[in-house]
C-alpha atoms as a PDB file:
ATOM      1  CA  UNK A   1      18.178   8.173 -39.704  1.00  0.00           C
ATOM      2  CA  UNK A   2      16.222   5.591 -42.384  1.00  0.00           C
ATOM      3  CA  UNK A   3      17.706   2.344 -42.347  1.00  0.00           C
ATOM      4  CA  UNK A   4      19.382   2.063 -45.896  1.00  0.00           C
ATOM      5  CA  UNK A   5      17.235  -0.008 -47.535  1.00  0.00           C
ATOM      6  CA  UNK A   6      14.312   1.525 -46.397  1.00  0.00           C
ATOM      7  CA  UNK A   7      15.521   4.927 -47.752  1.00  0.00           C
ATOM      8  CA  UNK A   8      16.814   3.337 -51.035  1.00  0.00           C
ATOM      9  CA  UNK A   9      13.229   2.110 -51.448  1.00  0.00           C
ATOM     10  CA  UNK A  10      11.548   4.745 -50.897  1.00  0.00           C
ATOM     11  CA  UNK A  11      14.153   6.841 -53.415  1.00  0.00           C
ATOM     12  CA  UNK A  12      13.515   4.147 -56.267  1.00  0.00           C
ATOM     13  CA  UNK A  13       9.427   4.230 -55.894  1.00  0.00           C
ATOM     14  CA  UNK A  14       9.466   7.684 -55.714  1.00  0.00           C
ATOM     15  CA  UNK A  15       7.618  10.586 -53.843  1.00  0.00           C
ATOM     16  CA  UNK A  16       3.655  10.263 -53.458  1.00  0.00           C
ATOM     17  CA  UNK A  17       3.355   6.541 -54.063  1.00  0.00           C
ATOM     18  CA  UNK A  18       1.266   4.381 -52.181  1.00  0.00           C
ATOM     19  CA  UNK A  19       4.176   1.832 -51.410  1.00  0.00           C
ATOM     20  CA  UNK A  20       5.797   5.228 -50.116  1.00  0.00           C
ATOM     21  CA  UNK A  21       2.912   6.144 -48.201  1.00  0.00           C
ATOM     22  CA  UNK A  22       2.772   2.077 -46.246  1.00  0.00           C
ATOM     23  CA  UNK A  23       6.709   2.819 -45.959  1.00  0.00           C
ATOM     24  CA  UNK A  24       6.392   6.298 -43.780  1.00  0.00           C
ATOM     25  CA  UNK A  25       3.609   4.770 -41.648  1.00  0.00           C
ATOM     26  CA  UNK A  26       5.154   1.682 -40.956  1.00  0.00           C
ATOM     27  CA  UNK A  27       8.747   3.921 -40.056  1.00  0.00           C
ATOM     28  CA  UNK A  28       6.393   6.204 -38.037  1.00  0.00           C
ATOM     29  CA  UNK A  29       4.803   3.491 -35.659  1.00  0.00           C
ATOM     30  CA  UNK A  30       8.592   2.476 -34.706  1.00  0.00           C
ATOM     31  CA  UNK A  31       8.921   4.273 -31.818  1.00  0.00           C
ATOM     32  CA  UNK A  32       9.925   3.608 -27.841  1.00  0.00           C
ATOM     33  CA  UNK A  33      10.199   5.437 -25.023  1.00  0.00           C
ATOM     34  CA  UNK A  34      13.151   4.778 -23.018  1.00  0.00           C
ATOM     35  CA  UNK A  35      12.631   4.874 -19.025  1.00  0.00           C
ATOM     36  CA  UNK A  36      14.705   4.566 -16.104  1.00  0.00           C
ATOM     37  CA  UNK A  37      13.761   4.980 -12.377  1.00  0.00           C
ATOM     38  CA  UNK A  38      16.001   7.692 -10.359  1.00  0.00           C
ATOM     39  CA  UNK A  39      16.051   9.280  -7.224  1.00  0.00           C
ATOM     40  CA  UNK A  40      16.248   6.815  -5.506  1.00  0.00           C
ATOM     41  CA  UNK A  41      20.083   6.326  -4.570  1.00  0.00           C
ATOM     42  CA  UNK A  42      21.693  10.237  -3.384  1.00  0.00           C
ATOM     43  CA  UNK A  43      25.641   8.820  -3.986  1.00  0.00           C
ATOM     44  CA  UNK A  44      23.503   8.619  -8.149  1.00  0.00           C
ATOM     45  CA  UNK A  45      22.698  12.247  -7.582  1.00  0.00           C
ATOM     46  CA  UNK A  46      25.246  13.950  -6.789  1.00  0.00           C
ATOM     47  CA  UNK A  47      28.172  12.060  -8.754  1.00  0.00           C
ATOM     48  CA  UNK A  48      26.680  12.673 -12.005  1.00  0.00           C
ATOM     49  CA  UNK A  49      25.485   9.175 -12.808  1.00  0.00           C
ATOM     50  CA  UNK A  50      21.832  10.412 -13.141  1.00  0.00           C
ATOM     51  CA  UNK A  51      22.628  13.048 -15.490  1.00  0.00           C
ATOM     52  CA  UNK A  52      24.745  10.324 -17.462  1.00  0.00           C
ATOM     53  CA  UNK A  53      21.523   8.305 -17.914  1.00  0.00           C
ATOM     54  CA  UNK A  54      19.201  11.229 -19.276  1.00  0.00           C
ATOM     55  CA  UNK A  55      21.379  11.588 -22.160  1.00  0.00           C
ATOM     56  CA  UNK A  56      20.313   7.813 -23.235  1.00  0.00           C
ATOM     57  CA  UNK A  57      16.723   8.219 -21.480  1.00  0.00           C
ATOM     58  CA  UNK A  58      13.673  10.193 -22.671  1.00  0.00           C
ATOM     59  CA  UNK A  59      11.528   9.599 -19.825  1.00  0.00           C
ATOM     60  CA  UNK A  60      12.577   9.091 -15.815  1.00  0.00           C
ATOM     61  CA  UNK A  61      10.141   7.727 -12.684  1.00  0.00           C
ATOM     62  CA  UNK A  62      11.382   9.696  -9.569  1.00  0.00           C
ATOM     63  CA  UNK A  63      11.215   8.348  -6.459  1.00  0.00           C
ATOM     64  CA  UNK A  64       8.866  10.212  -4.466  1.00  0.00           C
ATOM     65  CA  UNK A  65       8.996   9.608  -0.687  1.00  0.00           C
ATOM     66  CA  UNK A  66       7.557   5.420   0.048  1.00  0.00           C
ATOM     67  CA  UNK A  67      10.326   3.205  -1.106  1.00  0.00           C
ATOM     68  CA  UNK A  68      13.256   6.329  -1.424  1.00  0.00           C
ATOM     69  CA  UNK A  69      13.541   9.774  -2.107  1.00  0.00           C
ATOM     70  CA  UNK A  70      12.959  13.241   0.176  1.00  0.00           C
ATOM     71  CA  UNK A  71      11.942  16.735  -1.331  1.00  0.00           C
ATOM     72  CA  UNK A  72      15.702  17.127  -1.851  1.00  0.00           C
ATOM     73  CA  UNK A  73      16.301  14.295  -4.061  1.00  0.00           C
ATOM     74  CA  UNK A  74      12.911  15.268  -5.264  1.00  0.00           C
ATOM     75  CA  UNK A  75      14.096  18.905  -6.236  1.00  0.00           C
ATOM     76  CA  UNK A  76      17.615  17.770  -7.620  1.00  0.00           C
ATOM     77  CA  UNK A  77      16.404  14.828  -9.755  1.00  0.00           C
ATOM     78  CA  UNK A  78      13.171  17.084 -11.211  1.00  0.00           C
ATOM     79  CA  UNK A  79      15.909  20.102 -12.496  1.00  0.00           C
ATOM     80  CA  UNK A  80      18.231  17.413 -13.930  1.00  0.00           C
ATOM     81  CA  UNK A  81      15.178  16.120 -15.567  1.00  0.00           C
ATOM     82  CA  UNK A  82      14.102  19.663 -16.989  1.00  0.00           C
ATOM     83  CA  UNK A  83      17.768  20.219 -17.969  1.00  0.00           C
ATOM     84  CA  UNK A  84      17.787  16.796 -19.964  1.00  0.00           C
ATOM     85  CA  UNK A  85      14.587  17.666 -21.250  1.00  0.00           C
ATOM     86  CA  UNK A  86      13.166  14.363 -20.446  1.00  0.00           C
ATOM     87  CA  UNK A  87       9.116  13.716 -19.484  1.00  0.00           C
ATOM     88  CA  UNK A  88       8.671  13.350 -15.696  1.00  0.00           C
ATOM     89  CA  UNK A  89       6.658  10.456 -13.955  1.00  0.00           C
ATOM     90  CA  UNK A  90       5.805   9.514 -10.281  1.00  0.00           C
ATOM     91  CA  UNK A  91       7.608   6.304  -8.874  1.00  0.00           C
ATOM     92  CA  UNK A  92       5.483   5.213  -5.567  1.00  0.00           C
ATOM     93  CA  UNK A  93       6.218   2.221  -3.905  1.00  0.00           C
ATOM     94  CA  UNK A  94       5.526   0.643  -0.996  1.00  0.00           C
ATOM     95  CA  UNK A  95       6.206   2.588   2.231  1.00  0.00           C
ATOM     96  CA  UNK A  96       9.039   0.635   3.283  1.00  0.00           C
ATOM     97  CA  UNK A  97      12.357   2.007   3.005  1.00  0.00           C
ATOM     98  CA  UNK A  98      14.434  -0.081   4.995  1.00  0.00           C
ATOM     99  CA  UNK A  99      13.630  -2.756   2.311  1.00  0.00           C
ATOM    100  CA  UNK A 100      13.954  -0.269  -1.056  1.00  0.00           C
ATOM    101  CA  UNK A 101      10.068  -1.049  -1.473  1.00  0.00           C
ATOM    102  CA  UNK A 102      11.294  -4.691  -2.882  1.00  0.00           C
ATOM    103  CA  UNK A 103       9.653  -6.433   0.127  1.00  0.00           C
ATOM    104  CA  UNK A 104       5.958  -7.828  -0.914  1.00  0.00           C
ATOM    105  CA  UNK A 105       3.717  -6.054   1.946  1.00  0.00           C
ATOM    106  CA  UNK A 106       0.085  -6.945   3.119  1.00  0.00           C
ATOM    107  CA  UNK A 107      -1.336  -3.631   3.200  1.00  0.00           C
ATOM    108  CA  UNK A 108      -5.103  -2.936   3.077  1.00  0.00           C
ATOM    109  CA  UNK A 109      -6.416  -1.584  -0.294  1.00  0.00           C
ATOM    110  CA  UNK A 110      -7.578   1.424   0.599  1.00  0.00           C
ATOM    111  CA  UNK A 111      -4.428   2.190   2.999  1.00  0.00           C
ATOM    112  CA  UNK A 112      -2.434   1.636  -0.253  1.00  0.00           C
ATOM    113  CA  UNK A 113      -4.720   4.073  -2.254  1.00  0.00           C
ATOM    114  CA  UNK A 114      -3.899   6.442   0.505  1.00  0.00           C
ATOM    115  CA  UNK A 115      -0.220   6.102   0.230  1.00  0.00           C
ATOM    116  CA  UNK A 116       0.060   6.054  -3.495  1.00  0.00           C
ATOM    117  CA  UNK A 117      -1.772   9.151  -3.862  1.00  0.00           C
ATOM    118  CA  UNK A 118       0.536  10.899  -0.559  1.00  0.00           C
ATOM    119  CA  UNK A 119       3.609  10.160  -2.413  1.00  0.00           C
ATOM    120  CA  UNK A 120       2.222  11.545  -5.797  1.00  0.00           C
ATOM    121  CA  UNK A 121       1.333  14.584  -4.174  1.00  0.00           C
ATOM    122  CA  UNK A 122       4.401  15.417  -3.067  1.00  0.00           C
ATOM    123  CA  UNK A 123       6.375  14.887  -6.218  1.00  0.00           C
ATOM    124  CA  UNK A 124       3.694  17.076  -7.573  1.00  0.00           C
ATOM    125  CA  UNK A 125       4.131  19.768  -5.113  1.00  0.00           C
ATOM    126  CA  UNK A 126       8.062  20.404  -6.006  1.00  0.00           C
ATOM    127  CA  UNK A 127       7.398  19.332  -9.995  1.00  0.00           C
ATOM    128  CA  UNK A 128       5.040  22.544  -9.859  1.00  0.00           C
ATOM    129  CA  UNK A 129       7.142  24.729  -8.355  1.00  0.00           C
ATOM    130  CA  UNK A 130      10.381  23.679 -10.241  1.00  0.00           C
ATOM    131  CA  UNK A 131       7.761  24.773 -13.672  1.00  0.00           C
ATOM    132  CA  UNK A 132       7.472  21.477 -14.802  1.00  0.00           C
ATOM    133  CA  UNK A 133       4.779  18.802 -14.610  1.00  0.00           C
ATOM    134  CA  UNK A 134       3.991  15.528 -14.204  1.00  0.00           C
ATOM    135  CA  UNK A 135       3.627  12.951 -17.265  1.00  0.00           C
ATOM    136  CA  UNK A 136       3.098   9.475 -15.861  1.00  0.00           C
ATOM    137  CA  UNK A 137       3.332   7.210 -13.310  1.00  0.00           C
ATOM    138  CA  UNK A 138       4.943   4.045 -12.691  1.00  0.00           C
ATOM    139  CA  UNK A 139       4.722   1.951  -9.300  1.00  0.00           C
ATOM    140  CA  UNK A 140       7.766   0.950  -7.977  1.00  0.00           C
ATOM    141  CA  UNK A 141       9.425  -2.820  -6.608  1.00  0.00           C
ATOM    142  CA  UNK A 142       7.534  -5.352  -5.108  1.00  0.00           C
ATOM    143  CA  UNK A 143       3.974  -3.427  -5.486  1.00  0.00           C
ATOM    144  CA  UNK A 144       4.492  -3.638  -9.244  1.00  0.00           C
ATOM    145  CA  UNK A 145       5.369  -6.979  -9.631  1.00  0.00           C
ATOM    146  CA  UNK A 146       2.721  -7.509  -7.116  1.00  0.00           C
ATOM    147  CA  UNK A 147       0.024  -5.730  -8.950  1.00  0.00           C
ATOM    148  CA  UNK A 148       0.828  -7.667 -12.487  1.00  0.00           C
ATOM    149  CA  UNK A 149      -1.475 -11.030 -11.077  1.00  0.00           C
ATOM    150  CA  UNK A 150      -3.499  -9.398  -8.314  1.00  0.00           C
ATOM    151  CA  UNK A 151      -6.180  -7.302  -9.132  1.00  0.00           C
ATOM    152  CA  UNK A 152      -6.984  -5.927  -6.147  1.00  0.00           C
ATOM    153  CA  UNK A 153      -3.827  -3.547  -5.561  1.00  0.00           C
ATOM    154  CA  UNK A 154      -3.917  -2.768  -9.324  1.00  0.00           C
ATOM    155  CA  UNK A 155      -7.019  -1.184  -8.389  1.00  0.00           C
ATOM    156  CA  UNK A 156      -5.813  -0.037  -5.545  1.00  0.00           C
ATOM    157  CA  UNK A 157      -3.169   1.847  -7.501  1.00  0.00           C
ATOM    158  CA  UNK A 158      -5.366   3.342  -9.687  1.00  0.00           C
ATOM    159  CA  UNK A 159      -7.527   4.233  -7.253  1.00  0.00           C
ATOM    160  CA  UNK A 160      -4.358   6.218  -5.595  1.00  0.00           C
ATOM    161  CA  UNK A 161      -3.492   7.989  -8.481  1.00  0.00           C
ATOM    162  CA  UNK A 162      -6.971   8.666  -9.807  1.00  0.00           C
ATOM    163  CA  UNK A 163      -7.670  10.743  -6.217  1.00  0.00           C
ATOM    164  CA  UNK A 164      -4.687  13.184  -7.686  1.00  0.00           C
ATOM    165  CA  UNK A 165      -5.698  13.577 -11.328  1.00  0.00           C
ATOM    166  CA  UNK A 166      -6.771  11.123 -14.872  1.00  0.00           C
ATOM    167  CA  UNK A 167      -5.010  12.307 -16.961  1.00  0.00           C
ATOM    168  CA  UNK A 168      -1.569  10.554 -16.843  1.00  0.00           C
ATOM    169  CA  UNK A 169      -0.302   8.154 -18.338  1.00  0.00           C
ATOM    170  CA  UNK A 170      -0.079   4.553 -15.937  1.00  0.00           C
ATOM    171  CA  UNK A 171       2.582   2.539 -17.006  1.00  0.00           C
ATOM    172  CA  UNK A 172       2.573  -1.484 -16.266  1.00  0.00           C
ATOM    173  CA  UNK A 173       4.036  -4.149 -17.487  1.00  0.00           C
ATOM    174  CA  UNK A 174       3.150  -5.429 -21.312  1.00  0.00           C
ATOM    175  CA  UNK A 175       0.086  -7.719 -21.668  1.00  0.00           C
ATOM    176  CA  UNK A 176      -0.115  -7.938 -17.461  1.00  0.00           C
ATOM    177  CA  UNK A 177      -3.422  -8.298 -16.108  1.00  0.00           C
ATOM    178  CA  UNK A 178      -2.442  -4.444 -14.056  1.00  0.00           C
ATOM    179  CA  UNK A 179      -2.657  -3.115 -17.186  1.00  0.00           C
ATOM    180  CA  UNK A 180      -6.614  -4.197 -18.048  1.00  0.00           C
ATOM    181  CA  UNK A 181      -7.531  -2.840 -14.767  1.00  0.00           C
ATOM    182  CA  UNK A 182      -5.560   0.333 -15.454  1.00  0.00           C
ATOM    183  CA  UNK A 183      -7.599   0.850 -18.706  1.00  0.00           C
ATOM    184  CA  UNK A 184     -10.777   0.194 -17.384  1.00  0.00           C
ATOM    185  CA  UNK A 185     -10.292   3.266 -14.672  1.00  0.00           C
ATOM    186  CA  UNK A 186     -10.037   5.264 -17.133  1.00  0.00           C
ATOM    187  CA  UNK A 187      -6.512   5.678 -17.845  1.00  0.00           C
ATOM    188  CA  UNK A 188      -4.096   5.741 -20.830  1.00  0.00           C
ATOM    189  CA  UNK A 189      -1.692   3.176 -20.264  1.00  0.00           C
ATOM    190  CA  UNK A 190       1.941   2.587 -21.020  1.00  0.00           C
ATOM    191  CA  UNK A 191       2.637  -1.147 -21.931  1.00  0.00           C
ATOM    192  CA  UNK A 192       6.251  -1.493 -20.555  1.00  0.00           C
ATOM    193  CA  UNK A 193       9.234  -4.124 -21.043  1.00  0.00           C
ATOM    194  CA  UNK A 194      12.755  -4.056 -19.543  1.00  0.00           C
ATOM    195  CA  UNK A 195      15.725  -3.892 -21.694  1.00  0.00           C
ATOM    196  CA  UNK A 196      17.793  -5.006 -18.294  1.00  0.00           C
ATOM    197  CA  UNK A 197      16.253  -7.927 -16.852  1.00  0.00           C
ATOM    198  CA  UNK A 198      15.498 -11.443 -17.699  1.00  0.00           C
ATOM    199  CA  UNK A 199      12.077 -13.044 -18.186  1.00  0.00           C
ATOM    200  CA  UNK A 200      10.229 -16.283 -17.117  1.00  0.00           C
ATOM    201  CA  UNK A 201       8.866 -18.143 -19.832  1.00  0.00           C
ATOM    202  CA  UNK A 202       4.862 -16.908 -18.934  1.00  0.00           C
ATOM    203  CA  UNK A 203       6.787 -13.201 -19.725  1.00  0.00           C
ATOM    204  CA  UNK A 204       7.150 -12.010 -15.661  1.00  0.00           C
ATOM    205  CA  UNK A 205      10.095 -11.014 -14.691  1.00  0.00           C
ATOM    206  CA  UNK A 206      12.964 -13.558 -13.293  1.00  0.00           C
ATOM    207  CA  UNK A 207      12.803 -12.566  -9.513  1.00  0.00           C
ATOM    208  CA  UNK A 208      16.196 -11.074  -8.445  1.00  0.00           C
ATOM    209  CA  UNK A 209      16.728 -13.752  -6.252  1.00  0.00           C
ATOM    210  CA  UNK A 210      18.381 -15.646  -9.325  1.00  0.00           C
ATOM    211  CA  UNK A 211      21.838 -14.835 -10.290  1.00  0.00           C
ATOM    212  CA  UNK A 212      20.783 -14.284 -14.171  1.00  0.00           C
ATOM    213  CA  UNK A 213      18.494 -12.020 -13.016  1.00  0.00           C
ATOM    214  CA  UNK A 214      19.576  -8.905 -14.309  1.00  0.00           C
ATOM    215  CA  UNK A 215      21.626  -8.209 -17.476  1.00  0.00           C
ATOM    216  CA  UNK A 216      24.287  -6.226 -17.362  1.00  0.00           C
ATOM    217  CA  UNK A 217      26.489  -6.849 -20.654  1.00  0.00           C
ATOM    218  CA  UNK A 218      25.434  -3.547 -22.375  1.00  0.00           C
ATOM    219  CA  UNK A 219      25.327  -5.270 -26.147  1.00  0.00           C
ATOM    220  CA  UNK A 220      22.855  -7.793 -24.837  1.00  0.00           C
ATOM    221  CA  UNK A 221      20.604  -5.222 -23.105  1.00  0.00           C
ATOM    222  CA  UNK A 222      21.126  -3.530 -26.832  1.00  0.00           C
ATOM    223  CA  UNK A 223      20.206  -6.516 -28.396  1.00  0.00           C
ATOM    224  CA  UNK A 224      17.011  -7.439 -26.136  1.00  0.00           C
ATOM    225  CA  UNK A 225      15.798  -4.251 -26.708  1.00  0.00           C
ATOM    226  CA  UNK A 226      15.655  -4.355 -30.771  1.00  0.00           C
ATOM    227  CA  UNK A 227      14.105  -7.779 -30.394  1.00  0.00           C
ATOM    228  CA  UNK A 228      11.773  -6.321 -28.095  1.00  0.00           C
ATOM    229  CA  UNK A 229      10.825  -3.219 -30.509  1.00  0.00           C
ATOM    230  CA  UNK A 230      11.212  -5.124 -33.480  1.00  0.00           C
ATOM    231  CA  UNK A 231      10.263  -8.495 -33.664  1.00  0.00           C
ATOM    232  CA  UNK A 232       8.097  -7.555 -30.666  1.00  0.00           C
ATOM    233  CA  UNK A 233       9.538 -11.308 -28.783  1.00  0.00           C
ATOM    234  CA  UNK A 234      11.660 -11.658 -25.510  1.00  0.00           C
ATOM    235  CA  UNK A 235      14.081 -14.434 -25.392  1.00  0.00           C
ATOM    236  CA  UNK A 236      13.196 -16.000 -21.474  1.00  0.00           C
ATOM    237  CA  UNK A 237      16.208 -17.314 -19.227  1.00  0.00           C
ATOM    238  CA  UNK A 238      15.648 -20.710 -20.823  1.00  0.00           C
ATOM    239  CA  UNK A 239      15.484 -20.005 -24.450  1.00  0.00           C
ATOM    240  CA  UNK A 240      11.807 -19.437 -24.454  1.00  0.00           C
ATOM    241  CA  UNK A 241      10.518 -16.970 -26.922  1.00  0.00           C
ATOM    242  CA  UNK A 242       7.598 -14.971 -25.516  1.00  0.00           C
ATOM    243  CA  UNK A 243       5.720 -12.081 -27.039  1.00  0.00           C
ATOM    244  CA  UNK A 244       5.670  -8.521 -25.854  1.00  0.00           C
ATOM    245  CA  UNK A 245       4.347  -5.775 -27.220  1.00  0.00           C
ATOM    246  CA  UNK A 246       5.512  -2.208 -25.352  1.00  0.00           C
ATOM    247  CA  UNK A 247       5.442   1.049 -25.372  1.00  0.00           C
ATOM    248  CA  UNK A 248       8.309   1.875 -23.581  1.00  0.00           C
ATOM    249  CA  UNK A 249      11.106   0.196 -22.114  1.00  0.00           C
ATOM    250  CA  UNK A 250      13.010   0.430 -18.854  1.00  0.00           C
ATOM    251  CA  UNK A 251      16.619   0.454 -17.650  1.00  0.00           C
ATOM    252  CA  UNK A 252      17.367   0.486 -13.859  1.00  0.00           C
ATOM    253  CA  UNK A 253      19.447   3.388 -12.966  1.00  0.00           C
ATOM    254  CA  UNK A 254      21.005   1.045 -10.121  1.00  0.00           C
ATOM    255  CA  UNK A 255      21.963  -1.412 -12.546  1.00  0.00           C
ATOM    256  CA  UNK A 256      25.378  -1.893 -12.280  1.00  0.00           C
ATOM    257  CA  UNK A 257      27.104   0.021 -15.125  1.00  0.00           C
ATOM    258  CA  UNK A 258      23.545   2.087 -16.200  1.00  0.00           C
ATOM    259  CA  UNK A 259      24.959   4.669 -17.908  1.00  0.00           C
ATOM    260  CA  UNK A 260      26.391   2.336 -20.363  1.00  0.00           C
ATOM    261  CA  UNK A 261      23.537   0.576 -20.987  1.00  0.00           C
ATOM    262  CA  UNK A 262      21.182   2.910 -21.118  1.00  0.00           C
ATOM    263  CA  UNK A 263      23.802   4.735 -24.350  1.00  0.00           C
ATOM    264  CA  UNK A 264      24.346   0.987 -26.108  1.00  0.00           C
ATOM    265  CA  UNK A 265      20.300   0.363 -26.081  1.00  0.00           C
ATOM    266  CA  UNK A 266      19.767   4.140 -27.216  1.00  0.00           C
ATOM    267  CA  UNK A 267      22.154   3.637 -29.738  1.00  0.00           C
ATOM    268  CA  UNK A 268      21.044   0.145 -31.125  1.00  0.00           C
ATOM    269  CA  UNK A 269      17.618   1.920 -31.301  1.00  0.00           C
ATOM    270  CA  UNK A 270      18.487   4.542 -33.136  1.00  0.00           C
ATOM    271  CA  UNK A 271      20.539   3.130 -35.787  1.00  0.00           C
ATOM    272  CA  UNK A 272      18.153   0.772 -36.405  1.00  0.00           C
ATOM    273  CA  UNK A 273      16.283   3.547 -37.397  1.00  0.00           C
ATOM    274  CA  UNK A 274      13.464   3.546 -34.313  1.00  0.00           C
ATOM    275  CA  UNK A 275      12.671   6.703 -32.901  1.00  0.00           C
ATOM    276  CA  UNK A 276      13.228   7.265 -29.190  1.00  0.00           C
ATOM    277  CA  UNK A 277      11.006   9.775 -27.773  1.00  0.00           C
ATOM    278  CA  UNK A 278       9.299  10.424 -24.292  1.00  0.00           C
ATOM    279  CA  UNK A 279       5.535   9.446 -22.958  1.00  0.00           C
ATOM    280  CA  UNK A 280       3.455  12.501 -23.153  1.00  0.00           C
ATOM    281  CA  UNK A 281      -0.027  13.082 -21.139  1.00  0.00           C
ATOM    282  CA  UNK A 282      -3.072  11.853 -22.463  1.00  0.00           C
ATOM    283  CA  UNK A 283      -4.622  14.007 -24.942  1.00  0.00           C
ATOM    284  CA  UNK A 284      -1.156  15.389 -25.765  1.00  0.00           C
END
């Protein structure tokens, strides 16, 4: 649904206009994708908290074997996800599972490569036989915070997923340095901001280390969110405004009270007339 003025203007100007025509492009490019990261936790699965979450999400990054996840978690979180009718991505991490892939590793490029593309491959293996298909990936943890300042395992992740297939979508954190490096492999990228966390003032995240870390008051996830999408500014942890400019937007399904975040932010969108819709694969 139009804002009201928005629809009231274009009513008074009047069908075919040219101030009509600005209006309907500049409603079209407000859009977001809304992503969360699941199977990672089983007690999620099976008590109905994922599916909870893909009513508010249009896009979900499954675990797929490093950090979490087996090809029964795999299998469970991929037919949820087709039931939703939500796009699918890949959520490698680092191989360490003992540490939920949150533990900053010293692995050799090419190992990493190796690993990135093993874990894709198997989430690709069930996604095919469940009918469905893969739309982007999203690294997981400590590699993705990681990969936002060095170049190296950027290119080390693209390298991974590039040995599978191009033609994803590789999502990274807005105006990151992972994301240049993405682009210049070849990929589409999705610029990506979190509706859940708190920033540092040069617009990384706040390490969860601190307290104020994460946010979990569900109107102020709603309301960092439409700044995010519409003023296209993050408020940082100390009042700092820094700019962001994304493409899609996380939520973290282990958040503590997800489910109701993940609705208030959907809902804040959408009244405020921006459309919520999935990633698709490039060319699509």
């Amino acid at each position: 649904m139009l804002p009201l003025f928005l629809l009231l203007t274009v009513l008074y100007i009047g069908p075919g206009s040219k101030v009509q025509l600005v209006l309907e492009l500049a409603i079209k490019m407000k859009r977001i994708d809304l992503n969360c990261d699941m199977g990672e936790v089983p007690e999620a699965i099976v008590d109905g908290t994922q599916e909870a979450l893909m009513r508010s999400v249009t896009s979900v990054n499954i675990a797929c074997g490093g950090h979490a996840g087996d090809e029964r978690t795999m299998r469970t979180t991929i037919e949820q996800a087709l039931r939703a009718g939500v796009a699918i991505g890949a959520h490698p991490g680092y191989p360490d599972r003992e540490n939920f892939g949150r533990l900053e590793l010293q692995m050799p490029p090419d190992k990493l490569a190796e690993s990135v593309c093993e874990q894709i491959l198997a989430l690709a293996k069930i996604t095919e036989e469940c009918g469905a298909r893969i739309v982007h990936v999203k690294p997981h943890g400590a590699l993705y915070n990681q990969a936002v300042r060095n170049r190296d395992l950027a290119e080390a992740i693209a390298e991974g997923v590039g040995r599978w297939r191009r033609d994803v979508v590789l999502v990274g954190l807005a105006d990151s340095l992972m994301l240049e490096v993405f682009r210049k492999a070849g990929f589409v990228v999705a610029a990506e901001a979190f509706a859940d966390r708190r920033y540092e003032p040069d617009g990384t995240l706040r390490p969860r280390k601190f307290e104020n870390a994460l946010i979990r008051d569900p109107e102020q996830a709603g309301r960092q969110a439409l700044s995010m999408v519409e003023r296209r500014v993050v408020v940082a942890w100390d009042g700092t405004e820094v700019a962001v400019n994304a493409q899609t937007l996380c939520i973290h399904g282990d958040t503590p009270g997800a489910p109701e975040i993940s609705a208030t932010v959907a809902r804040a969108l959408r009244e405020a007339g921006i459309r919520v819709c999935g990633l698709s694969r490039a060319g699509n």
